[in-house]
PDB file of N, CA and C in Angstrom:
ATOM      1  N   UNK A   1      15.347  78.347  48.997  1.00  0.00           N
ATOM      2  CA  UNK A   1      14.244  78.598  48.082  1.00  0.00           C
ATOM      3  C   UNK A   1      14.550  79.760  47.153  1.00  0.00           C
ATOM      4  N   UNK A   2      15.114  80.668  47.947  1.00  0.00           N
ATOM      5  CA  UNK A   2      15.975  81.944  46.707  1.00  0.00           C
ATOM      6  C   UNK A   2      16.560  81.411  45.569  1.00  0.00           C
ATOM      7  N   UNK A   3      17.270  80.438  45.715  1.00  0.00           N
ATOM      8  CA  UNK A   3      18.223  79.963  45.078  1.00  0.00           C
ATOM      9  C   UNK A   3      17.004  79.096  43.561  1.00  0.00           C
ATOM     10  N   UNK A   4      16.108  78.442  44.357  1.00  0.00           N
ATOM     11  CA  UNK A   4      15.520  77.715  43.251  1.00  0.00           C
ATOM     12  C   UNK A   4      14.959  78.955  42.535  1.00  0.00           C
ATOM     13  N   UNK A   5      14.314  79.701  42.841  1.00  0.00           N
ATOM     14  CA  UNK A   5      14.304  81.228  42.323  1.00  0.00           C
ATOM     15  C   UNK A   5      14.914  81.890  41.489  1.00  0.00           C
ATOM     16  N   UNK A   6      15.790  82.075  41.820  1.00  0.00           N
ATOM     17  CA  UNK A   6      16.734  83.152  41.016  1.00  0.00           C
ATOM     18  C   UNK A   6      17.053  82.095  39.338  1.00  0.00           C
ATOM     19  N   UNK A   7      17.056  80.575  39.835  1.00  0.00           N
ATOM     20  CA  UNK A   7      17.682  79.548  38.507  1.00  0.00           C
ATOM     21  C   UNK A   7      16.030  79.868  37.871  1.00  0.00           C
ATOM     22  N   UNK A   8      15.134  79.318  37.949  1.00  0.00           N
ATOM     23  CA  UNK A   8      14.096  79.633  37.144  1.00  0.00           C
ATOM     24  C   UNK A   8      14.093  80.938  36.489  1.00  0.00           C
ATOM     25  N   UNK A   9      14.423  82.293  37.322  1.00  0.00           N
ATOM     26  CA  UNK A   9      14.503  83.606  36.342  1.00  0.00           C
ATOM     27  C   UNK A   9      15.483  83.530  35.357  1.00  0.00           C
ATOM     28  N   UNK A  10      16.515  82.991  36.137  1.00  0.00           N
ATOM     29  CA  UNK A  10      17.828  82.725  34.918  1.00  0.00           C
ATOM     30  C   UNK A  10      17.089  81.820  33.353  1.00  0.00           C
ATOM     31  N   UNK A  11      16.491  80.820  34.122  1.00  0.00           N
ATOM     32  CA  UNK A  11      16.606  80.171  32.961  1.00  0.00           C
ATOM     33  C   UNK A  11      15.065  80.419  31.736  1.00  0.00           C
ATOM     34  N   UNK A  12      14.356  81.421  32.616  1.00  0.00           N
ATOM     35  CA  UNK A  12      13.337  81.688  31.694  1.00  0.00           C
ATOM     36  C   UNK A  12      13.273  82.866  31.163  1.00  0.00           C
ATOM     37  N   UNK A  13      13.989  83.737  31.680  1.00  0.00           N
ATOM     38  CA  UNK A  13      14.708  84.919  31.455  1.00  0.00           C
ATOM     39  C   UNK A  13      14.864  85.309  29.516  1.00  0.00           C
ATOM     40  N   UNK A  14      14.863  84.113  28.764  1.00  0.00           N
ATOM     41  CA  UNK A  14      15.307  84.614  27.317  1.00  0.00           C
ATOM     42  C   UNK A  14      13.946  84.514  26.702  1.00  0.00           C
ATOM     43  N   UNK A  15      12.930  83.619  27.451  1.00  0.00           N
ATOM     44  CA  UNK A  15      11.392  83.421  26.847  1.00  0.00           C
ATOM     45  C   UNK A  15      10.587  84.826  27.437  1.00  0.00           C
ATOM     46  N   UNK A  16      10.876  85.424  28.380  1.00  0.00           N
ATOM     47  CA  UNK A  16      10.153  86.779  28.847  1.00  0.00           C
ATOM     48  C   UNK A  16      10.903  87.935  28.224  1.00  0.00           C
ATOM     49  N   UNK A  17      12.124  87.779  27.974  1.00  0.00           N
ATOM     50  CA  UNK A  17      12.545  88.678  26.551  1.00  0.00           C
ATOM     51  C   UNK A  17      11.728  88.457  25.486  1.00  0.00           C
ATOM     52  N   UNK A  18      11.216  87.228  24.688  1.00  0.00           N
ATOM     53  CA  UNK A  18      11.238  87.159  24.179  1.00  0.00           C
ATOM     54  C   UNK A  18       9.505  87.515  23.796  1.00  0.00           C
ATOM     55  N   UNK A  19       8.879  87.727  24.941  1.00  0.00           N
ATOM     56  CA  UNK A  19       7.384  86.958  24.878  1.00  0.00           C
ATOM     57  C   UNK A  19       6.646  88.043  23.622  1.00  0.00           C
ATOM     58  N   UNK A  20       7.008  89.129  23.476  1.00  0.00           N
ATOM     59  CA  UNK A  20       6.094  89.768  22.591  1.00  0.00           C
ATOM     60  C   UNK A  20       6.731  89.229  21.256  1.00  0.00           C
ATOM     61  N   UNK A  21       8.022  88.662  20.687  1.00  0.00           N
ATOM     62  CA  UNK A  21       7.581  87.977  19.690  1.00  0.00           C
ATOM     63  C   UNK A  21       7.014  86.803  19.696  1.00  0.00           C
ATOM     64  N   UNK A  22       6.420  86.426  20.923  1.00  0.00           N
ATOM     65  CA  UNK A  22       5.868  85.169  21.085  1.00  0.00           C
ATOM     66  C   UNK A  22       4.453  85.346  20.774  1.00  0.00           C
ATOM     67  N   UNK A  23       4.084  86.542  21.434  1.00  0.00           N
ATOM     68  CA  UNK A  23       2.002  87.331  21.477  1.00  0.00           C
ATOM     69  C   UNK A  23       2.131  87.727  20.028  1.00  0.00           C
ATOM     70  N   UNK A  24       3.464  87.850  19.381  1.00  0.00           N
ATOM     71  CA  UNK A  24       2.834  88.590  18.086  1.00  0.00           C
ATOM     72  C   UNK A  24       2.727  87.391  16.899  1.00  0.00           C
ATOM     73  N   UNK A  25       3.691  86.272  17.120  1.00  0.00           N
ATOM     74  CA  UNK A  25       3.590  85.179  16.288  1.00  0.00           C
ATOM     75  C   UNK A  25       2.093  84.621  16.190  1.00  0.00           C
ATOM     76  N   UNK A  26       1.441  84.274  17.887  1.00  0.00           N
ATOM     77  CA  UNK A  26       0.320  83.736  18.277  1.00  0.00           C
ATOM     78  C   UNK A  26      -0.803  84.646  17.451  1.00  0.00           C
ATOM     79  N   UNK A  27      -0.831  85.974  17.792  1.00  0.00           N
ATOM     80  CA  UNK A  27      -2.066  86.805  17.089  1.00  0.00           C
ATOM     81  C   UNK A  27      -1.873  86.506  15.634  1.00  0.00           C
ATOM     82  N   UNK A  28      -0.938  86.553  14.661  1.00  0.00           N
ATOM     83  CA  UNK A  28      -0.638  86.425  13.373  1.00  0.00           C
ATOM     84  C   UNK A  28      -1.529  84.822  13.185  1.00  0.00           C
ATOM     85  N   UNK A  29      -0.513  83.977  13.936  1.00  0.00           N
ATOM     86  CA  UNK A  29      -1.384  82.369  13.239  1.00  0.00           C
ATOM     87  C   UNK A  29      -3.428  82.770  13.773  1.00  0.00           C
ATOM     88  N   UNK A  30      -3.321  83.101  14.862  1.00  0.00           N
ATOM     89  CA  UNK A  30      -4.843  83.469  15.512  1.00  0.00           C
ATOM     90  C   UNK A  30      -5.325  83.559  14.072  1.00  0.00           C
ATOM     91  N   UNK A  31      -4.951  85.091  13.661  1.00  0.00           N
ATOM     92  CA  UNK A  31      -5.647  85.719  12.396  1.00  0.00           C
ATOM     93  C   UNK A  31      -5.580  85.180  11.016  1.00  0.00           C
ATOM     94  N   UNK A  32      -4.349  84.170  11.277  1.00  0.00           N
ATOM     95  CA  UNK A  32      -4.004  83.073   9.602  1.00  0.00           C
ATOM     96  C   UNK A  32      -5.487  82.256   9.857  1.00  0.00           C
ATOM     97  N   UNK A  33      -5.635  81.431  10.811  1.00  0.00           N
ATOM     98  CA  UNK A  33      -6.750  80.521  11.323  1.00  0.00           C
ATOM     99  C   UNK A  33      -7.990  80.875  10.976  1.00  0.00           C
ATOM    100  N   UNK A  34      -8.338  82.410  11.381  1.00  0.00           N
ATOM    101  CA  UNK A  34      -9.433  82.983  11.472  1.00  0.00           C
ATOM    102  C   UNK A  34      -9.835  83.024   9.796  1.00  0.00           C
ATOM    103  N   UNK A  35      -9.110  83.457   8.844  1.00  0.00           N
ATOM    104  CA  UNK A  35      -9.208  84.347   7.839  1.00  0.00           C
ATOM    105  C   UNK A  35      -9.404  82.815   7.315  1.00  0.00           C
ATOM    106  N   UNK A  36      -8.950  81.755   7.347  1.00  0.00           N
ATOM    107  CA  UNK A  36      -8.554  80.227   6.341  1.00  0.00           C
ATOM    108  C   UNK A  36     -10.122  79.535   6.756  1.00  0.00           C
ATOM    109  N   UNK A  37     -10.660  80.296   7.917  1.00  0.00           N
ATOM    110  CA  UNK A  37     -12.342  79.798   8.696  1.00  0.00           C
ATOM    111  C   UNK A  37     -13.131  79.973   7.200  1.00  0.00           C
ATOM    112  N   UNK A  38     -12.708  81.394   7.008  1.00  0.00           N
ATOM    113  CA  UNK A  38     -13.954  81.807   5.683  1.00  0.00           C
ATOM    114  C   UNK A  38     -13.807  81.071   4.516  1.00  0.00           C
ATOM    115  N   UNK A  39     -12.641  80.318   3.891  1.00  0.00           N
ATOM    116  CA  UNK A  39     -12.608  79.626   2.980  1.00  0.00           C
ATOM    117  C   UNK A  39     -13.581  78.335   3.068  1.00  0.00           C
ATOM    118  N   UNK A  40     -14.171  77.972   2.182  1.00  0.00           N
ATOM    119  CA  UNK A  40     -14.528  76.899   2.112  1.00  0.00           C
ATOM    120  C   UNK A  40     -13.805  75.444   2.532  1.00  0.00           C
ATOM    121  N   UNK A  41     -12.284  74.879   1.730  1.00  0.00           N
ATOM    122  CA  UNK A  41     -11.766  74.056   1.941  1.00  0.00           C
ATOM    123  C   UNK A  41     -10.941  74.552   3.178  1.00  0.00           C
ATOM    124  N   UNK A  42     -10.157  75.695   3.449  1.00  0.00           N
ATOM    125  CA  UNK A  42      -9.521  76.019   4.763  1.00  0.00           C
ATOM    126  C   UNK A  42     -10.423  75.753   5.578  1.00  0.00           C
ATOM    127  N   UNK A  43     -11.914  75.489   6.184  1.00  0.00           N
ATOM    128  CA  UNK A  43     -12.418  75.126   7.054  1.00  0.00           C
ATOM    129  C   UNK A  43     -12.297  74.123   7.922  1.00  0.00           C
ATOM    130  N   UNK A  44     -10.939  73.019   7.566  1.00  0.00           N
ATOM    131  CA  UNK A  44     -11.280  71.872   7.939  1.00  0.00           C
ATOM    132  C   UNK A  44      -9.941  71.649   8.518  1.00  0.00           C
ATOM    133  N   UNK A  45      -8.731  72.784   8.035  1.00  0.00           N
ATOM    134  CA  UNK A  45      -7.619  72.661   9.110  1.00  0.00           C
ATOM    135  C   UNK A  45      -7.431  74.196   9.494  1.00  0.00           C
ATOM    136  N   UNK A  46      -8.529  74.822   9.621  1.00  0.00           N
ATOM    137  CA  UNK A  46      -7.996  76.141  10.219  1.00  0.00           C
ATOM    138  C   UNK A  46      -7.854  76.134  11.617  1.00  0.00           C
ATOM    139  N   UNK A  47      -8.765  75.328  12.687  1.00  0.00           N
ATOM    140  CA  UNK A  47      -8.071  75.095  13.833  1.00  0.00           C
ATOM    141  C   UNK A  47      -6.715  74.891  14.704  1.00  0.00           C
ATOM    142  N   UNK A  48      -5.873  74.714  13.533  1.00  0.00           N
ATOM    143  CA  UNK A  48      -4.448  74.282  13.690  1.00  0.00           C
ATOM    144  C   UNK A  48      -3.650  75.840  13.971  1.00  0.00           C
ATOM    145  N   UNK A  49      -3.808  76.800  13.108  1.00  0.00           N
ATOM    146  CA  UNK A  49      -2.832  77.568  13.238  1.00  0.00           C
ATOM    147  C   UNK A  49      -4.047  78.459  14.834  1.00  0.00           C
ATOM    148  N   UNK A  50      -4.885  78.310  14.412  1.00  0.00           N
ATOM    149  CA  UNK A  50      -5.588  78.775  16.020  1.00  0.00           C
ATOM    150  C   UNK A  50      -4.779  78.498  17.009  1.00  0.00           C
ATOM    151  N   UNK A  51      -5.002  76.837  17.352  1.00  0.00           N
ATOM    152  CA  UNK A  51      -4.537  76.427  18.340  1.00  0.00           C
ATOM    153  C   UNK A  51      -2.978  76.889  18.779  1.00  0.00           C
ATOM    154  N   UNK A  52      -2.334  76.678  17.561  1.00  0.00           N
ATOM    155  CA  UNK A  52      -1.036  77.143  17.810  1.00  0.00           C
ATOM    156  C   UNK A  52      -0.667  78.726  18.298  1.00  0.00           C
ATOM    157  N   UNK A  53      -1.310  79.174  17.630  1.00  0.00           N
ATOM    158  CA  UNK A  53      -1.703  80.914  18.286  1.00  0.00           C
ATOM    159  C   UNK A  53      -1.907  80.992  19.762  1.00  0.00           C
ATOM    160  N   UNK A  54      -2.689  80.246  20.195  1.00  0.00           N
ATOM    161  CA  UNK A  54      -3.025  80.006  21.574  1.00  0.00           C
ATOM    162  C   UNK A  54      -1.891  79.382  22.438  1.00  0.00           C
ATOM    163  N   UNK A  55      -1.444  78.508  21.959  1.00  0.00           N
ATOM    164  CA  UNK A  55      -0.373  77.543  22.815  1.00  0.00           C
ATOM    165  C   UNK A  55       0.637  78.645  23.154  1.00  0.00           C
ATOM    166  N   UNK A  56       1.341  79.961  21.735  1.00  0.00           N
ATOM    167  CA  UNK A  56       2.559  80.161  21.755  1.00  0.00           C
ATOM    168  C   UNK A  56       1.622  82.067  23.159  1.00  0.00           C
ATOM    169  N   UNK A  57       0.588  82.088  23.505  1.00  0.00           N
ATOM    170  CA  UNK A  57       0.076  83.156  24.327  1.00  0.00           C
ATOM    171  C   UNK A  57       0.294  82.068  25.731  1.00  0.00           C
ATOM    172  N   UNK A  58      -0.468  81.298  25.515  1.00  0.00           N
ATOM    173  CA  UNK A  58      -0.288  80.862  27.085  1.00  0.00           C
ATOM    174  C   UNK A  58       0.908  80.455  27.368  1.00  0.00           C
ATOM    175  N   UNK A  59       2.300  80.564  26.305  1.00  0.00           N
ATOM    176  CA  UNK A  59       4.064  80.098  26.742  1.00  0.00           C
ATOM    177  C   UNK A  59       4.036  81.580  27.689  1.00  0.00           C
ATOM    178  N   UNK A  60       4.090  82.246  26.713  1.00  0.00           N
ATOM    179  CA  UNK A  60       4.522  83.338  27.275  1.00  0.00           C
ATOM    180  C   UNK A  60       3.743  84.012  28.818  1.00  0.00           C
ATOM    181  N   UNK A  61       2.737  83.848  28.928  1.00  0.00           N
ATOM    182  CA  UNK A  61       1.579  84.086  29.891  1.00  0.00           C
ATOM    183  C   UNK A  61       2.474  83.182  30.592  1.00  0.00           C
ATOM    184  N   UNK A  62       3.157  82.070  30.837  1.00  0.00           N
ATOM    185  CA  UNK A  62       3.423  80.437  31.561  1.00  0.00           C
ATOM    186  C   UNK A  62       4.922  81.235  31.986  1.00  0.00           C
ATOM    187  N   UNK A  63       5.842  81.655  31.109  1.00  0.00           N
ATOM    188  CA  UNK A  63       6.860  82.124  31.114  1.00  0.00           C
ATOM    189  C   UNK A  63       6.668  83.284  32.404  1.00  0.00           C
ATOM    190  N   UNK A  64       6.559  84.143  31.657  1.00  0.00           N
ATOM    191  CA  UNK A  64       5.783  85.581  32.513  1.00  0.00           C
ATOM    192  C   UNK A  64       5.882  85.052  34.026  1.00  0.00           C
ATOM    193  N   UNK A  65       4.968  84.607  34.327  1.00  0.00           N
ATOM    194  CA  UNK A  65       4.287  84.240  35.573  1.00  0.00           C
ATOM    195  C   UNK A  65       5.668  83.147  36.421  1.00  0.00           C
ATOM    196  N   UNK A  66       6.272  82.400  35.608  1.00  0.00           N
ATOM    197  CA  UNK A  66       7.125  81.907  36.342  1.00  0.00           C
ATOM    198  C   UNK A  66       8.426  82.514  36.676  1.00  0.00           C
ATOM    199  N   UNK A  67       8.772  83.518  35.931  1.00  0.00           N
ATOM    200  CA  UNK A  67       9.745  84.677  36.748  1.00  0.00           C
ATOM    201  C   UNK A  67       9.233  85.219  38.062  1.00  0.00           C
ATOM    202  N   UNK A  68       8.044  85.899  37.674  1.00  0.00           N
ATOM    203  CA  UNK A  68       7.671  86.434  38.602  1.00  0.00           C
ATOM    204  C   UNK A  68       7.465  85.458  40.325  1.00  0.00           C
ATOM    205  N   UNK A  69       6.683  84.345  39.909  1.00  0.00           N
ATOM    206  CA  UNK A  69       7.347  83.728  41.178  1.00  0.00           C
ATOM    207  C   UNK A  69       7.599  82.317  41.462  1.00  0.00           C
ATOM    208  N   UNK A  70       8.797  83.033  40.445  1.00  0.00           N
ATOM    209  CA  UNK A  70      10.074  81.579  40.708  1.00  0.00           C
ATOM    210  C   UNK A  70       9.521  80.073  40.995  1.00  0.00           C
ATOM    211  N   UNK A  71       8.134  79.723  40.012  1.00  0.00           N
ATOM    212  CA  UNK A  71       7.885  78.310  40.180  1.00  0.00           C
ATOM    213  C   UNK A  71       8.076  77.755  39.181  1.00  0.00           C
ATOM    214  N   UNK A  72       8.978  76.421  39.520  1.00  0.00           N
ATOM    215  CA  UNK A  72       9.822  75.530  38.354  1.00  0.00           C
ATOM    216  C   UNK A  72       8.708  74.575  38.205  1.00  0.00           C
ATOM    217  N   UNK A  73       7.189  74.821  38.250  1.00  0.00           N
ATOM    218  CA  UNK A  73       6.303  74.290  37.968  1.00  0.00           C
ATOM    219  C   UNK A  73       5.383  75.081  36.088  1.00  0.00           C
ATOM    220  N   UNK A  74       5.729  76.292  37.124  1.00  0.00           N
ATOM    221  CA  UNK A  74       5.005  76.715  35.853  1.00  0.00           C
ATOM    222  C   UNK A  74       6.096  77.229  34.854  1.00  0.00           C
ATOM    223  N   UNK A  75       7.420  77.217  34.809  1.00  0.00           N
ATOM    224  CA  UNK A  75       8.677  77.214  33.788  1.00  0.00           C
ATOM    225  C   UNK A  75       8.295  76.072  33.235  1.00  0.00           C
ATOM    226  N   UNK A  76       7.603  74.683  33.386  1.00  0.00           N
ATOM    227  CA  UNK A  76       8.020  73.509  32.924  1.00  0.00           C
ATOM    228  C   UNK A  76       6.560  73.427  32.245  1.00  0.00           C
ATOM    229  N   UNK A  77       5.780  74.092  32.692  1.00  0.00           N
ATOM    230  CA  UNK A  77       4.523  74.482  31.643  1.00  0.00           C
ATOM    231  C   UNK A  77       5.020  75.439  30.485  1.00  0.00           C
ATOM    232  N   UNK A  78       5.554  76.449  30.701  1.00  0.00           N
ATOM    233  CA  UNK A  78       5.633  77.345  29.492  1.00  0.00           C
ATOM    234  C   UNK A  78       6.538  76.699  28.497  1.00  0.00           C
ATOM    235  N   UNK A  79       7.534  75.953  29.079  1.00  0.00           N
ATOM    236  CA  UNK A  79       8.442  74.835  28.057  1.00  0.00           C
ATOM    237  C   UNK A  79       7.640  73.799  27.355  1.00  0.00           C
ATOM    238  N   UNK A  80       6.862  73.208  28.184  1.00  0.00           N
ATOM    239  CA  UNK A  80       5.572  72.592  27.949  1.00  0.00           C
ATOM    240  C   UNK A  80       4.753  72.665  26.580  1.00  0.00           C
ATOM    241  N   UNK A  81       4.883  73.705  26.443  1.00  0.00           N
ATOM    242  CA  UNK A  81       3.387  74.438  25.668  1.00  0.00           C
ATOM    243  C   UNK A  81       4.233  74.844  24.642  1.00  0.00           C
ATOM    244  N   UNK A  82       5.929  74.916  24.450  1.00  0.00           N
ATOM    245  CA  UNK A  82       6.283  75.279  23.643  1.00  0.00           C
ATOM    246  C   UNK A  82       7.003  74.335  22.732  1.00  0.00           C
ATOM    247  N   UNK A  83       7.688  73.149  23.647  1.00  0.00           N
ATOM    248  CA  UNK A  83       7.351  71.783  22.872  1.00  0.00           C
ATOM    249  C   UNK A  83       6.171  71.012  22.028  1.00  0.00           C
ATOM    250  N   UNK A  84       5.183  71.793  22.822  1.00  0.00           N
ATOM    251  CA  UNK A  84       3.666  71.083  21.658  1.00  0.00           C
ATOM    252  C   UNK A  84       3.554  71.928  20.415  1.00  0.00           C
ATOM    253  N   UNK A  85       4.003  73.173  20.470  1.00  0.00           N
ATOM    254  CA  UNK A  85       4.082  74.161  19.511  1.00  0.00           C
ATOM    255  C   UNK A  85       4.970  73.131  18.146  1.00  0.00           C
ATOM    256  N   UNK A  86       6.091  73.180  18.796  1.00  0.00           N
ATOM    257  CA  UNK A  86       7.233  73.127  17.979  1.00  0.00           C
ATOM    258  C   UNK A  86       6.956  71.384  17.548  1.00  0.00           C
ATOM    259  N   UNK A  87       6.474  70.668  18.247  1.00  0.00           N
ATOM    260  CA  UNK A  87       5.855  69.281  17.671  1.00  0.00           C
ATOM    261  C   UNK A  87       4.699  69.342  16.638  1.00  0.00           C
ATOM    262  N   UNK A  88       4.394  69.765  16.635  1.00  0.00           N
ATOM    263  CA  UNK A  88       2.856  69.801  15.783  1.00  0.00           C
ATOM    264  C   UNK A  88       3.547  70.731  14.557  1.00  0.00           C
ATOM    265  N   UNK A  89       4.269  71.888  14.503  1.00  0.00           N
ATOM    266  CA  UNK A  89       4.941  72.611  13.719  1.00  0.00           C
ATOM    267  C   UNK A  89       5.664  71.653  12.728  1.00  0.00           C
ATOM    268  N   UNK A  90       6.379  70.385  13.514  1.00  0.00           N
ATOM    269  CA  UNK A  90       7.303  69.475  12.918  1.00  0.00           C
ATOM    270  C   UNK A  90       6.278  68.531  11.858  1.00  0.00           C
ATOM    271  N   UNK A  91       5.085  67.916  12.526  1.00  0.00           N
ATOM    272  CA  UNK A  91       4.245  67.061  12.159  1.00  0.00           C
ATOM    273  C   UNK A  91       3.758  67.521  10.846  1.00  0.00           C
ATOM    274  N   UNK A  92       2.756  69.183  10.756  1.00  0.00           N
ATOM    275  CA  UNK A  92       2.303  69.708   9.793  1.00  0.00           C
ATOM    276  C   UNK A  92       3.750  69.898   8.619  1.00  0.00           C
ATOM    277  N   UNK A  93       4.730  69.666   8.598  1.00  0.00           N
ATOM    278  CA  UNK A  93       5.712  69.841   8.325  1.00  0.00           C
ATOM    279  C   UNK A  93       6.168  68.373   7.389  1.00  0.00           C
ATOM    280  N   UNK A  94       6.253  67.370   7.957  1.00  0.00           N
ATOM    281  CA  UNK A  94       6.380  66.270   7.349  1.00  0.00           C
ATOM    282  C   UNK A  94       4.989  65.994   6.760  1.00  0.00           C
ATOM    283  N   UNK A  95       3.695  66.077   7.102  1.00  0.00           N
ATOM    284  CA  UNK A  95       2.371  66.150   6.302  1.00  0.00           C
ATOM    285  C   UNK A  95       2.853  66.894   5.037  1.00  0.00           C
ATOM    286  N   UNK A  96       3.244  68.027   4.913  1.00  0.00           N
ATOM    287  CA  UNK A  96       3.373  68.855   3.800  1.00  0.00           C
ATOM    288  C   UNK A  96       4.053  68.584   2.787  1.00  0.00           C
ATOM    289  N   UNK A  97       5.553  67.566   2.980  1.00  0.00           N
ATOM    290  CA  UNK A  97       6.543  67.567   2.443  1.00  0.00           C
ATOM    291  C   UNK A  97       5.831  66.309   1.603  1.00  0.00           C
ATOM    292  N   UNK A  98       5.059  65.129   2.611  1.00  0.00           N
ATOM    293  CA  UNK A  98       4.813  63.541   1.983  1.00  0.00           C
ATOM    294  C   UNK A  98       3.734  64.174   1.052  1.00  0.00           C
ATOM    295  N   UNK A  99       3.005  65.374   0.980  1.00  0.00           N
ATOM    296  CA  UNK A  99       1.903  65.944   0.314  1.00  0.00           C
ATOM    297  C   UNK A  99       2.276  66.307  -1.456  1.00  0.00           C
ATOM    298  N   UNK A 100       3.561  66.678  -1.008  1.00  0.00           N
ATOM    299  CA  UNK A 100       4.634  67.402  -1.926  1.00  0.00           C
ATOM    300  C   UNK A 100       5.106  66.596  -2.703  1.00  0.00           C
ATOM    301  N   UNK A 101       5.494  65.960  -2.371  1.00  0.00           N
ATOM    302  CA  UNK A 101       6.317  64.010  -2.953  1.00  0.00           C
ATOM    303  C   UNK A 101       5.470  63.359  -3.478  1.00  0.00           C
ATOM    304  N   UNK A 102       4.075  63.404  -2.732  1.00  0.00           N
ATOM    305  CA  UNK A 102       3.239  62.757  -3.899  1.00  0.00           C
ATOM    306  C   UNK A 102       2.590  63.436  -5.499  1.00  0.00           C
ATOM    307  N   UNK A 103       2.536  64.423  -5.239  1.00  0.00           N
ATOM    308  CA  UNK A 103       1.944  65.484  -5.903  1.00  0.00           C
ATOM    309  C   UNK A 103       3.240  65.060  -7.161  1.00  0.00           C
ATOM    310  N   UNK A 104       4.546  65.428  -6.738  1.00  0.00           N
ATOM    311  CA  UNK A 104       5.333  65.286  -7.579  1.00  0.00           C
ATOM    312  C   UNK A 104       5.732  64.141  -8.388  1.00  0.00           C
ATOM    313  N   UNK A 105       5.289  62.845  -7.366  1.00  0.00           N
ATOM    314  CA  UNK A 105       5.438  61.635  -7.795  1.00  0.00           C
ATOM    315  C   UNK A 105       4.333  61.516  -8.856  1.00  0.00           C
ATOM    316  N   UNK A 106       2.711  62.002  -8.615  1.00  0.00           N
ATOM    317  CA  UNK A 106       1.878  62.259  -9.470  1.00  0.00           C
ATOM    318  C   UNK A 106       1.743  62.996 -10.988  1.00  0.00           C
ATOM    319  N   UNK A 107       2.393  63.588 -10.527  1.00  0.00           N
ATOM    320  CA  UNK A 107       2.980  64.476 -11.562  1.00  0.00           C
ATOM    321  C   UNK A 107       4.203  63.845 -12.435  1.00  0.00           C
ATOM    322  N   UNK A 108       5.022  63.599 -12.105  1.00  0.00           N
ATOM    323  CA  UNK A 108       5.822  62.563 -12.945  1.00  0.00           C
ATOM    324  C   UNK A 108       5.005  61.499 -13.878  1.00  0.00           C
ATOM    325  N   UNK A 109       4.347  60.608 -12.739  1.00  0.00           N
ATOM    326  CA  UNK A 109       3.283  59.495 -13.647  1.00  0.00           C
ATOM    327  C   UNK A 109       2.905  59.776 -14.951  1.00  0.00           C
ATOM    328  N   UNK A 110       1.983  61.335 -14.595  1.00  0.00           N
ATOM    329  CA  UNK A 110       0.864  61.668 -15.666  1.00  0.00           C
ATOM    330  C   UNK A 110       2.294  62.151 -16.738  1.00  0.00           C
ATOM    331  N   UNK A 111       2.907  62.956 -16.338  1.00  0.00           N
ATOM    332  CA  UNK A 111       3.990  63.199 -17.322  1.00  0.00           C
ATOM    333  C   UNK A 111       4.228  62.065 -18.737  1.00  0.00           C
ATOM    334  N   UNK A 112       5.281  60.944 -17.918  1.00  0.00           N
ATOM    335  CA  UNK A 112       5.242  59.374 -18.376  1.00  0.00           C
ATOM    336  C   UNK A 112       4.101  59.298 -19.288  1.00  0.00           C
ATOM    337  N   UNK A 113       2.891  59.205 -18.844  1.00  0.00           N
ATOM    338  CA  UNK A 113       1.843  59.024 -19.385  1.00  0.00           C
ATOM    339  C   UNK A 113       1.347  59.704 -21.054  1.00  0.00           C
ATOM    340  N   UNK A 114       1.470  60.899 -20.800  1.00  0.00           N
ATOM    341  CA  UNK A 114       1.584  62.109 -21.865  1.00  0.00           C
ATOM    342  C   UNK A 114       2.609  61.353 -22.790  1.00  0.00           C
ATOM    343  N   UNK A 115       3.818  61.301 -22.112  1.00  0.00           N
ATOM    344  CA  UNK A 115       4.670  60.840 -23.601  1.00  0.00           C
ATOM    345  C   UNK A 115       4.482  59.535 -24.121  1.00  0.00           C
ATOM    346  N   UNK A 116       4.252  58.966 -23.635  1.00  0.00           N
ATOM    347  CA  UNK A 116       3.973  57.329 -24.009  1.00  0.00           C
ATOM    348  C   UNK A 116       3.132  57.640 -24.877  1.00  0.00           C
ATOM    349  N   UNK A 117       1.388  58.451 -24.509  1.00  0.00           N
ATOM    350  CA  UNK A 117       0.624  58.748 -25.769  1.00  0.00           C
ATOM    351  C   UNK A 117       1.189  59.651 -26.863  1.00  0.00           C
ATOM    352  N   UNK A 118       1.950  60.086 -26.879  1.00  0.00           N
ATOM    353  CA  UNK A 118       2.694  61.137 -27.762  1.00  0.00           C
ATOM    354  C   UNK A 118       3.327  60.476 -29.069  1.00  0.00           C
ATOM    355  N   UNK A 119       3.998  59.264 -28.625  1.00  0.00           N
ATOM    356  CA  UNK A 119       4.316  58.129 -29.122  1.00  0.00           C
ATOM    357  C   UNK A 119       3.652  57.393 -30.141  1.00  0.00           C
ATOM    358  N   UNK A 120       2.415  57.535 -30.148  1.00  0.00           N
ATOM    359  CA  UNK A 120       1.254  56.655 -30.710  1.00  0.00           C
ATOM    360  C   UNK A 120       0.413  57.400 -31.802  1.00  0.00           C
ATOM    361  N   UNK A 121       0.857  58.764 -31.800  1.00  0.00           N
ATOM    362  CA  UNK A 121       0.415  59.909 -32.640  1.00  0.00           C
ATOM    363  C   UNK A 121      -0.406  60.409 -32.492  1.00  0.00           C
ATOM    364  N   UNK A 122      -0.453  60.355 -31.075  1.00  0.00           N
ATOM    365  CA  UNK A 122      -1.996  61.692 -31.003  1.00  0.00           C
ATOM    366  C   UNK A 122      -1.631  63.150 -30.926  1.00  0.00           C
TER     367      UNK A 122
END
């Protein structure tokens, strides 16, 4: 049982180094979330960087706790919680880009559009 022990500290060992840039990323999105609440249109995805604030406190809280005693239960939670991080990170990510592409594709159109009337002498 030492043995399963000591591999869990080993292997969680770089996330409990790491955890206060983990509490400080989480408080930052917390406070991105919070502040995007008061906007009018930010009201409707400010939950997102919340949640994510939260997920990347309870890694580290998950981390933490599984050094301390060596359960490859709760290592596989703090990995857990940091895969949903980094999934949803990916998702809002491709949302943004197809957001981007259209905008630009939109933008091209109306462009097109402009010169075609340009054409006609207005």
């Amino acid at each position: 049982m030492q043995t399963d022990s000591n591999a869990v500290g080993a292997v969680m060992a770089p996330l409990v180094n790491g955890k206060l840039w983990l509490k400080l990323l989480g408080v930052v999105m917390i406070i991105s979330g919070a502040l995007q609440v008061l906007t009018i249109v930010g009201i409707l995805w400010a939950w997102i960087p919340i949640w994510l604030g939260v997920l990347l406190f309870q890694a580290a809280a998950a981390a933490e706790q599984a050094v301390s005693s060596g359960d490859a239960a709760t290592a596989a939670r703090a990995t857990d919680k940091l895969r949903l991080f980094f999934m949803i990170q990916g998702i809002m990510l491709l949302v943004a880009l197809l957001a981007m592409g259209a905008m630009f594709a939109l933008g091209g159109f109306a462009m097109l559009a402009g010169l075609a009337g340009a054409g006609n002498g207005w």
